[in-house]
Protein backbone atom coordinates (compact mmCIF):
# COMPACT_ATOMS: atom_id res chain seq x y z
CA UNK A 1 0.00 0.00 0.00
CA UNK A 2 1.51 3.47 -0.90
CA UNK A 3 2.20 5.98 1.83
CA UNK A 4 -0.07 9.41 1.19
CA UNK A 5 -0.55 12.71 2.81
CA UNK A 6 -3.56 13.93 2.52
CA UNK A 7 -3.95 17.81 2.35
CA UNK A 8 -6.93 19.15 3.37
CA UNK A 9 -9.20 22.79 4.44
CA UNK A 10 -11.37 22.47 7.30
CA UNK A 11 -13.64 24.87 9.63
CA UNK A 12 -14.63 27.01 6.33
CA UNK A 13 -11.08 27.09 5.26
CA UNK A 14 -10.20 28.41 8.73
CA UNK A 15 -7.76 25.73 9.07
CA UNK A 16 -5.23 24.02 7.16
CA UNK A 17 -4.72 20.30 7.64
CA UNK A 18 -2.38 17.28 6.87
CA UNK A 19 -2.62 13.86 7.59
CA UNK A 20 -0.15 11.31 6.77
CA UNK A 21 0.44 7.50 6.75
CA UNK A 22 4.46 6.69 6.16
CA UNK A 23 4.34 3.33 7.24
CA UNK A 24 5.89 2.21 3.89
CA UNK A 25 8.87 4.99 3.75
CA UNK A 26 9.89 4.72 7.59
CA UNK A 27 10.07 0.76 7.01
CA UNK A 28 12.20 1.68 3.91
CA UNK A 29 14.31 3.69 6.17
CA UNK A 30 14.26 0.87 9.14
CA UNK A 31 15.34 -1.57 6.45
CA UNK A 32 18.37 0.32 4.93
CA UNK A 33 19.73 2.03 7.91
CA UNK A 34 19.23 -1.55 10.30
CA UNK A 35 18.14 0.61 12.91
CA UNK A 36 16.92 -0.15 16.80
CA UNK A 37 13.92 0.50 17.97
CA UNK A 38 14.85 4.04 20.11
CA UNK A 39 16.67 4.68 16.88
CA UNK A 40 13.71 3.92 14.46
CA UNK A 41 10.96 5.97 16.26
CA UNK A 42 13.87 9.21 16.28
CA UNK A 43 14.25 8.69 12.90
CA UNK A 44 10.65 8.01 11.87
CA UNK A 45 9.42 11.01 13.39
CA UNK A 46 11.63 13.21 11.97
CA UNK A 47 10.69 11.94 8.27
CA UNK A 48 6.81 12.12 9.20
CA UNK A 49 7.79 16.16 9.67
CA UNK A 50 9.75 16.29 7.34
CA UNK A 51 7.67 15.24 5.09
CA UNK A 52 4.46 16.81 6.33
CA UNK A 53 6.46 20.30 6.41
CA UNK A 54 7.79 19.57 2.60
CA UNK A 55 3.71 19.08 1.81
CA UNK A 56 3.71 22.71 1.81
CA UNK A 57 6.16 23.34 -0.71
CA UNK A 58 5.86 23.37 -4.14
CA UNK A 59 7.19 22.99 -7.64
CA UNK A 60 11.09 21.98 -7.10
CA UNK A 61 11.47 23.50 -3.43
CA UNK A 62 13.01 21.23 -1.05
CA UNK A 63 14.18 21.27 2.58
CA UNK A 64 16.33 19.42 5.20
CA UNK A 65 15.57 19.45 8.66
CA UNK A 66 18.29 18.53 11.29
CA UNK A 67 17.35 16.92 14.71
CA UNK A 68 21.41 18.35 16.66
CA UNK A 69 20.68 16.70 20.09
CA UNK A 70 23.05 15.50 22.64
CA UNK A 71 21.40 12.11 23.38
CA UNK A 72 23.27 8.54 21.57
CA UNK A 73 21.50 8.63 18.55
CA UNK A 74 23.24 11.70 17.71
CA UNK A 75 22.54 13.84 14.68
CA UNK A 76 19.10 13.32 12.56
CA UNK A 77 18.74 14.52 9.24
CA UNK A 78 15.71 14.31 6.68
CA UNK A 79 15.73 16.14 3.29
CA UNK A 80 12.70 15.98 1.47
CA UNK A 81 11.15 18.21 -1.66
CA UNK A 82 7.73 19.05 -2.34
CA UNK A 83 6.91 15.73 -4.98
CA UNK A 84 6.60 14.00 -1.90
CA UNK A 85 10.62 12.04 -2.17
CA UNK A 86 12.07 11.77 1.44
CA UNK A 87 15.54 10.51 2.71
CA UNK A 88 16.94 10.56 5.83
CA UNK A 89 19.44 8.72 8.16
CA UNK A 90 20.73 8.75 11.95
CA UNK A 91 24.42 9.24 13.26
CA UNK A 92 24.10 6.10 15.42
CA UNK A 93 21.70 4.06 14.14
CA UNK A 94 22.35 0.59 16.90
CA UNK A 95 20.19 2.60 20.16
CA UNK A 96 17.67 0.74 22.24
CA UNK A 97 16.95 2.27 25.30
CA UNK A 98 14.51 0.99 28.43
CA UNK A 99 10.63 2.32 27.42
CA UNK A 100 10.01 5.63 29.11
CA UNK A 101 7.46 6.42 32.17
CA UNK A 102 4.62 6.38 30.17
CA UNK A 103 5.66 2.68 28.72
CA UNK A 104 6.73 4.48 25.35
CA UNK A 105 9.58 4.20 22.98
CA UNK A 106 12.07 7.06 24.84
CA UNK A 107 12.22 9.31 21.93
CA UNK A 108 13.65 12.40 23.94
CA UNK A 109 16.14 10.36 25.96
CA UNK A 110 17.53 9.13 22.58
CA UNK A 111 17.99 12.71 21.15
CA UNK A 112 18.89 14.28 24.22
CA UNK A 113 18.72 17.91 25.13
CA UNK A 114 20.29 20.62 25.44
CA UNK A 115 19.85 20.95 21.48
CA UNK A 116 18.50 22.48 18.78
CA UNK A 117 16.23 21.66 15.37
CA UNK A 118 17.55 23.63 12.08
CA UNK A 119 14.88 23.95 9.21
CA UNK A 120 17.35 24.67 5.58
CA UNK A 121 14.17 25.73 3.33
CA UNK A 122 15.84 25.96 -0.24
CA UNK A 123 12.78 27.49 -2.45
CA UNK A 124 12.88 28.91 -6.15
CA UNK A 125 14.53 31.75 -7.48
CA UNK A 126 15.01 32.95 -3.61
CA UNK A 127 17.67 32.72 -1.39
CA UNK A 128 18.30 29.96 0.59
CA UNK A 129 15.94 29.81 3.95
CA UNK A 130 17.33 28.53 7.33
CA UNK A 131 15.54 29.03 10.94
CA UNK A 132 17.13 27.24 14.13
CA UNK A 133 14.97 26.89 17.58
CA UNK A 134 16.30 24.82 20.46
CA UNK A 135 14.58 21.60 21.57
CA UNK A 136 12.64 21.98 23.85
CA UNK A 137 11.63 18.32 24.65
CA UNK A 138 13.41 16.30 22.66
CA UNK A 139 10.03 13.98 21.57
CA UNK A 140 10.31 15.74 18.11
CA UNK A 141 6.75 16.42 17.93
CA UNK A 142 6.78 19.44 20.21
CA UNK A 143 9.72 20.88 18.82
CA UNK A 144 8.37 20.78 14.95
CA UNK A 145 5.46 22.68 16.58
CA UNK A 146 7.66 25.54 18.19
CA UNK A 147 9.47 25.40 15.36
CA UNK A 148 6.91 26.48 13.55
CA UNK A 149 4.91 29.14 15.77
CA UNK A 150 8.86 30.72 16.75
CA UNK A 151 10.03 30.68 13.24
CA UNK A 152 7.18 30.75 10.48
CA UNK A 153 5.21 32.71 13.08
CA UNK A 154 2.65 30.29 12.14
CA UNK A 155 0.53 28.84 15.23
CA UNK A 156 0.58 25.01 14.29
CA UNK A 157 -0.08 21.34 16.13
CA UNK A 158 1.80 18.73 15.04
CA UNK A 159 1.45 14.91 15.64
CA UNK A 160 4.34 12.28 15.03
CA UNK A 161 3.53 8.92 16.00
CA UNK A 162 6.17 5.86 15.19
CA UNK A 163 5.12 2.02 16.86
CA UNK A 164 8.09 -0.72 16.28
CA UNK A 165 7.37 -4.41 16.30
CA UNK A 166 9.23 -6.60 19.06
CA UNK A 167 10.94 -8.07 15.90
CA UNK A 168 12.29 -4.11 15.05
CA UNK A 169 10.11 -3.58 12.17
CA UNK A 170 8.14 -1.22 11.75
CA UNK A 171 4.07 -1.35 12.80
CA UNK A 172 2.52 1.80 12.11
CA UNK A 173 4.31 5.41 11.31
CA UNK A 174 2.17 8.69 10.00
CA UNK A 175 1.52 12.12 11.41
CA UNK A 176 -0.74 15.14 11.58
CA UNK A 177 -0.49 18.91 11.02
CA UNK A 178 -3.13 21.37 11.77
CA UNK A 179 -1.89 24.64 11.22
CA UNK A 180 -4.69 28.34 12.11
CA UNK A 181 -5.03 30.41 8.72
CA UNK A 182 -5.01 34.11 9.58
CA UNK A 183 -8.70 35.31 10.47
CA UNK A 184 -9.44 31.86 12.14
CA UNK A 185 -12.31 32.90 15.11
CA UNK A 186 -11.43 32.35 19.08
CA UNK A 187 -14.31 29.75 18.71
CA UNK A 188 -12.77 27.50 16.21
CA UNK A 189 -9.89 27.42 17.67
CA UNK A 190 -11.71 26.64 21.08
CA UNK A 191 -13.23 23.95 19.36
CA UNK A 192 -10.37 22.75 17.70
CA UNK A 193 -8.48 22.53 21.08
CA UNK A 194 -11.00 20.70 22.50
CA UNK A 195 -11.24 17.85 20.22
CA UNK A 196 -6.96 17.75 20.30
CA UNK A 197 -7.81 17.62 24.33
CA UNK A 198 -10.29 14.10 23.60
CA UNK A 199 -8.03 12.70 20.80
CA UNK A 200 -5.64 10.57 22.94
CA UNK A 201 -2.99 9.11 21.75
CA UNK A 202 -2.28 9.44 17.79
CA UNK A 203 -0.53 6.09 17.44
CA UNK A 204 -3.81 4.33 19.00
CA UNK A 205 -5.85 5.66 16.19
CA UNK A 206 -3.04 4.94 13.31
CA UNK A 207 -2.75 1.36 15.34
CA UNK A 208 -6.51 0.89 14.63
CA UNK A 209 -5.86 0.99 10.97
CA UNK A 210 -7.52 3.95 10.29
CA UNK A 211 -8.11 5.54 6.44
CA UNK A 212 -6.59 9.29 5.98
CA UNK A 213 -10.15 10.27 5.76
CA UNK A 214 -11.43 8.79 9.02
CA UNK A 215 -7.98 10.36 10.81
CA UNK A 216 -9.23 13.48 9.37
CA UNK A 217 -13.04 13.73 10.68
CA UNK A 218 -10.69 12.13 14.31
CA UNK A 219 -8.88 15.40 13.91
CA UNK A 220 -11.52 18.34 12.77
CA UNK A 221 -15.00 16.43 12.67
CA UNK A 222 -17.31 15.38 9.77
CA UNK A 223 -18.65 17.51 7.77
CA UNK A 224 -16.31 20.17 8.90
CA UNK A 225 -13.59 19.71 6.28
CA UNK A 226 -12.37 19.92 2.13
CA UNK A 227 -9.97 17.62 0.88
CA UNK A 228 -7.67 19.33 -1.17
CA UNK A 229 -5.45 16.82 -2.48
CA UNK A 230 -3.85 13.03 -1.53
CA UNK A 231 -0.34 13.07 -2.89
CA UNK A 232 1.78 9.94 -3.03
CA UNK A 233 5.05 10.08 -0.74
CA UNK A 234 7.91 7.82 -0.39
CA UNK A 235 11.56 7.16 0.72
CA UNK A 236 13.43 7.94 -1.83
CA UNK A 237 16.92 8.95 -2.49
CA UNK A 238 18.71 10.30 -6.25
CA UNK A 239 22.14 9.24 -5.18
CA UNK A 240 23.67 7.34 -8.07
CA UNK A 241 27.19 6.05 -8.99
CA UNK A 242 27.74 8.63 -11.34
CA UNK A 243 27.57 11.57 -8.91
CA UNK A 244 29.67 9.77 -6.54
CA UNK A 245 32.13 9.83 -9.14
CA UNK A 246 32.02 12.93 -10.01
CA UNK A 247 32.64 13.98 -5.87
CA UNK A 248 35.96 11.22 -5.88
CA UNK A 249 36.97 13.57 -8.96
CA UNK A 250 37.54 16.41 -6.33
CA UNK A 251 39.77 14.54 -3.92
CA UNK A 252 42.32 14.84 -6.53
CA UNK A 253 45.10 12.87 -8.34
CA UNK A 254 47.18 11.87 -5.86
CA UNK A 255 44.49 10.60 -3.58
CA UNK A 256 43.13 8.31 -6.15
CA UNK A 257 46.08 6.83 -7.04
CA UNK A 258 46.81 6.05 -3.41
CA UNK A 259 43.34 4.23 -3.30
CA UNK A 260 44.37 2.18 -6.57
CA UNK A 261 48.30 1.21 -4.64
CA UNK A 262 46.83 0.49 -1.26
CA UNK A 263 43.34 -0.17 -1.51
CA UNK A 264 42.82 -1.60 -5.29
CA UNK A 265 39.33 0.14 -5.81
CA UNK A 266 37.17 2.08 -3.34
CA UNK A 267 33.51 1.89 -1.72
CA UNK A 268 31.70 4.79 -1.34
CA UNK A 269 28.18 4.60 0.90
CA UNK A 270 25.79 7.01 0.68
CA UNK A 271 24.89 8.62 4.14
CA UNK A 272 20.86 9.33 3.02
CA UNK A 273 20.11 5.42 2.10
CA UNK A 274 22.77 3.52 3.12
CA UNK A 275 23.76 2.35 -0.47
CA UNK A 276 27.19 1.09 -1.12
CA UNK A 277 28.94 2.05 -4.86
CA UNK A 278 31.99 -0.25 -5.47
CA UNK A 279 34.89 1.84 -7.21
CA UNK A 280 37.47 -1.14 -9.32
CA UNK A 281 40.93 -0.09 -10.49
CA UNK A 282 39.81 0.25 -13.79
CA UNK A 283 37.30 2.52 -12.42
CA UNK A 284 39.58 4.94 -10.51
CA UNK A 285 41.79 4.63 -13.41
CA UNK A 286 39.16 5.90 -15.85
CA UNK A 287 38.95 9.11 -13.25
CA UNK A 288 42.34 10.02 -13.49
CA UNK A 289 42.54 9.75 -17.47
């Protein structure tokens, strides 16, 4: 089944929302990247913003978003672009910690705080956009939420919700945003608070198999919304041996020769999807000529 995010209006266009499954892509990711459960949700989360945030891009815009805590899992870093193509990978990928208090994956023990979230926004014929908050939990959801309301100004609630198999695979992974459009009343917003208050626990709905549709009236309530568009999403990454190439190119003569003497070839892996290129002689040769 492909992964979608569904963008909708709701509360006579009031509020913008999206809903996403990413079951598919954070398996992907799980797969390639042989990651431990702690690891997996960290990692899964940050895709599920990443690629709710991308959503509202458009054309060939893209952005990166860069989890910097100071927990074991180290750095995070999802890049995604607005057709809906995410990547992503996690300095330490090999982290299981004990479940929290709650009996929850320990998503803000793996990332750790002090530390900080950096959106790169790269859009069209402008100049590069980057906006940095600190964390201030460390469970990734909150922080993609101050993010927004500290640096897009925009006043936002966003839902990240990753469940791992005892086996390590992945169960369930998807998200929310619901984000208040200028001239939104004090009521909606009341009202829309008040459903977020009765919701529970995202991952309980996405566990109960839930369609994008019925996670949507969960969210706003029937009859109260517009479905704008369902857009397919995936992991996806455009490295390729060819531009790996053309990167051992700038190392320089010398280097490349040394690889041929000592190493005969060289194996380049590509951080974003864990794919391995295998460099012969004859191949580094062919880069010095």
């Amino acid at each position: 089944m492909t992964d979608k995010l569904l963008k909708a209006l709701a509360f006579d266009k009031q509020i913008r929302v999206y809903v996403l499954d990413a079951t598919q892509m954070v398996t992907e990711a799980q797969e390639r990247h042989q990651t431990w459960h702690t690891a997996t949700a960290a990692l899964g989360r940050t895709l599920v913003a990443t690629t709710i945030l991308a959503g509202t891009l458009k054309g060939e815009d893209r952005m990166t978003a860069e989890v910097l805590g100071s927990g074991p899992v180290g750095h995070i870093i999802a890049d995604g672009n607005a057709k809906g193509d995410i990547r992503g990978y996690v300095a330490n990928p090999e982290v299981a910690l004990e479940l929290n208090a709650d009996g929850k994956l320990d998503v803000a023990g793996a990332v750790g705080l002090p530390g900080s979230l950096v959106i790169r926004k790269y859009i069209s014929d402008t100049e590069p956009f980057s906006g940095q908050v600190p964390l201030i939990s460390g469970e990734l959801a909150e922080d993609f939420t101050y993010y927004m309301a500290l640096s897009e100004q925009t006043p936002s609630s966003i839902g990240l919700s990753v469940l791992v198999n005892p086996d390590e695979s992945v169960k369930t992974a998807g998200g929310f945003m619901l984000q208040v459009m200028p001239g939104a009343t004090e009521e909606t917003i009341s009202t829309l608070e008040a459903r977020l208050e009765k919701l529970g626990r995202f991952s309980d709905l996405l566990e109960k198999g839930l369609t994008l549709e019925e996670l949507l009236i969960e969210l706003v309530g029937e009859n109260q919304y517009e479905i704008l568009t369902e857009m397919p999403v995936r992991f996806y990454c455009d490295c390729s041996k060819e531009r790996f190439a053309k990167s051992l190119m700038t190392v320089g003569r010398e280097e490349i020769e040394a690889m041929i003497r000592e190493d005969h070839g060289a194996e380049v892996v590509c951080h974003f999807c864990n794919e391995h290129y295998q460099f012969s002689e004859a191949d580094l040769q062919e880069l010095i000529n």
